[in-house]
Protein backbone atom coordinates (compact mmCIF):
# COMPACT_ATOMS: atom_id res chain seq x y z
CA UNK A 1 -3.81 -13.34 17.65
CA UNK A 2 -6.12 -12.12 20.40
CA UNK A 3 -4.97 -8.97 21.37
CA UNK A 4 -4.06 -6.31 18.73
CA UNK A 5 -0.55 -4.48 18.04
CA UNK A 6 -1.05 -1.02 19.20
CA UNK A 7 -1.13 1.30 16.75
CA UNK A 8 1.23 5.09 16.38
CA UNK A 9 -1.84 6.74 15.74
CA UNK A 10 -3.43 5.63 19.22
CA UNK A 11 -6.20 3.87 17.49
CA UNK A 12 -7.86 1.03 19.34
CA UNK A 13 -10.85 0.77 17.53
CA UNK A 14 -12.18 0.30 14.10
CA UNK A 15 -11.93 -1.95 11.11
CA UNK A 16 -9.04 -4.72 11.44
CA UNK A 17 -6.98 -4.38 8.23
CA UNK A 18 -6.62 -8.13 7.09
CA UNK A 19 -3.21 -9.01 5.62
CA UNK A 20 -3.54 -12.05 3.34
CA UNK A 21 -1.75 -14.64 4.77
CA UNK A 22 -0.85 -16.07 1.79
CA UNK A 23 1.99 -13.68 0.06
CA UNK A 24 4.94 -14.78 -1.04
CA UNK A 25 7.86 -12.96 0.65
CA UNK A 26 8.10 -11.36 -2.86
CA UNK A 27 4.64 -9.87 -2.89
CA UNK A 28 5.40 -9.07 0.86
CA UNK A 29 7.98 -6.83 0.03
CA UNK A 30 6.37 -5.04 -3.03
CA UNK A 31 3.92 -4.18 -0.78
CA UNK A 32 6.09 -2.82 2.16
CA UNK A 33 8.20 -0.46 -0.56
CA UNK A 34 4.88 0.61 -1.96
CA UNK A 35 3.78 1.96 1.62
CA UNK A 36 7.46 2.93 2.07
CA UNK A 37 7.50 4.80 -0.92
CA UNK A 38 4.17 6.40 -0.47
CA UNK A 39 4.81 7.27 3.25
CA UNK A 40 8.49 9.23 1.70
CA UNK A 41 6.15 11.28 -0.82
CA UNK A 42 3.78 12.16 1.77
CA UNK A 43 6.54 13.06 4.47
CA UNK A 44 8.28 15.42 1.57
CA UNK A 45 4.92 17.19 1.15
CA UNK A 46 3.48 17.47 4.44
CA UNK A 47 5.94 16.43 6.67
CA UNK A 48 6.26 20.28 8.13
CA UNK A 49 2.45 20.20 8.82
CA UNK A 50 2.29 16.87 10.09
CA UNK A 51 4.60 17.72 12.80
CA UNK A 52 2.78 20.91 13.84
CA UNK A 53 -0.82 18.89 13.70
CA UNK A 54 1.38 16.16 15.90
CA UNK A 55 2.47 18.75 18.39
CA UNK A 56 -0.94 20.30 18.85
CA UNK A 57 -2.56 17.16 19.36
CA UNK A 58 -0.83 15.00 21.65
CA UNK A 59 1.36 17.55 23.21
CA UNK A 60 -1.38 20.34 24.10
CA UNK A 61 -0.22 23.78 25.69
CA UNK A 62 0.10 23.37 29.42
CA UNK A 63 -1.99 25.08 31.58
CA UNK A 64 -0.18 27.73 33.63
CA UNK A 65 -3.10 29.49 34.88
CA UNK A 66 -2.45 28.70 38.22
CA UNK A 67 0.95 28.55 38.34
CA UNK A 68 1.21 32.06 40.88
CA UNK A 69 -1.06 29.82 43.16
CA UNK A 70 1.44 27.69 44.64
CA UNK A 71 1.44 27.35 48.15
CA UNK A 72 4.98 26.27 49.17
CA UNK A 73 7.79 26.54 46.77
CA UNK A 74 9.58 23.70 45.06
């Protein structure tokens, strides 16, 4: 695979995370309810702050300094 999955975070550099190719569809799936699990416990605690963190950094507070400065109307 040449060209990597993009990530939710927005990452698109760093260290590759190597999945052993190897697993049987048994150790597959102990590992994806492990992260399952793990992502549930973190979402119970934080999930109020993670949103907030979310909002403030990829949905930033527009600018509206300039919004009397229009020059024609809509």
């Amino acid at each position: 695979m040449s060209r990597r999955t993009p990530l939710p975070s927005g990452l698109s550099c760093g260290l590759d995370f190597l999945i052993d190719t190897n697993w049987s569809p048994e150790q597959a799936l102990a590992v994806y309810e492990l992260l399952n699990d793990l992502r549930t416990r973190i979402w119970l605690r934080y999930g109020e702050d993670v949103i907030e963190l979310i909002r403030r950094e990829r949905w930033p507070a527009p600018n509206l300094s300039d919004i009397n400065d229009l020059s024609e109307p809509f």
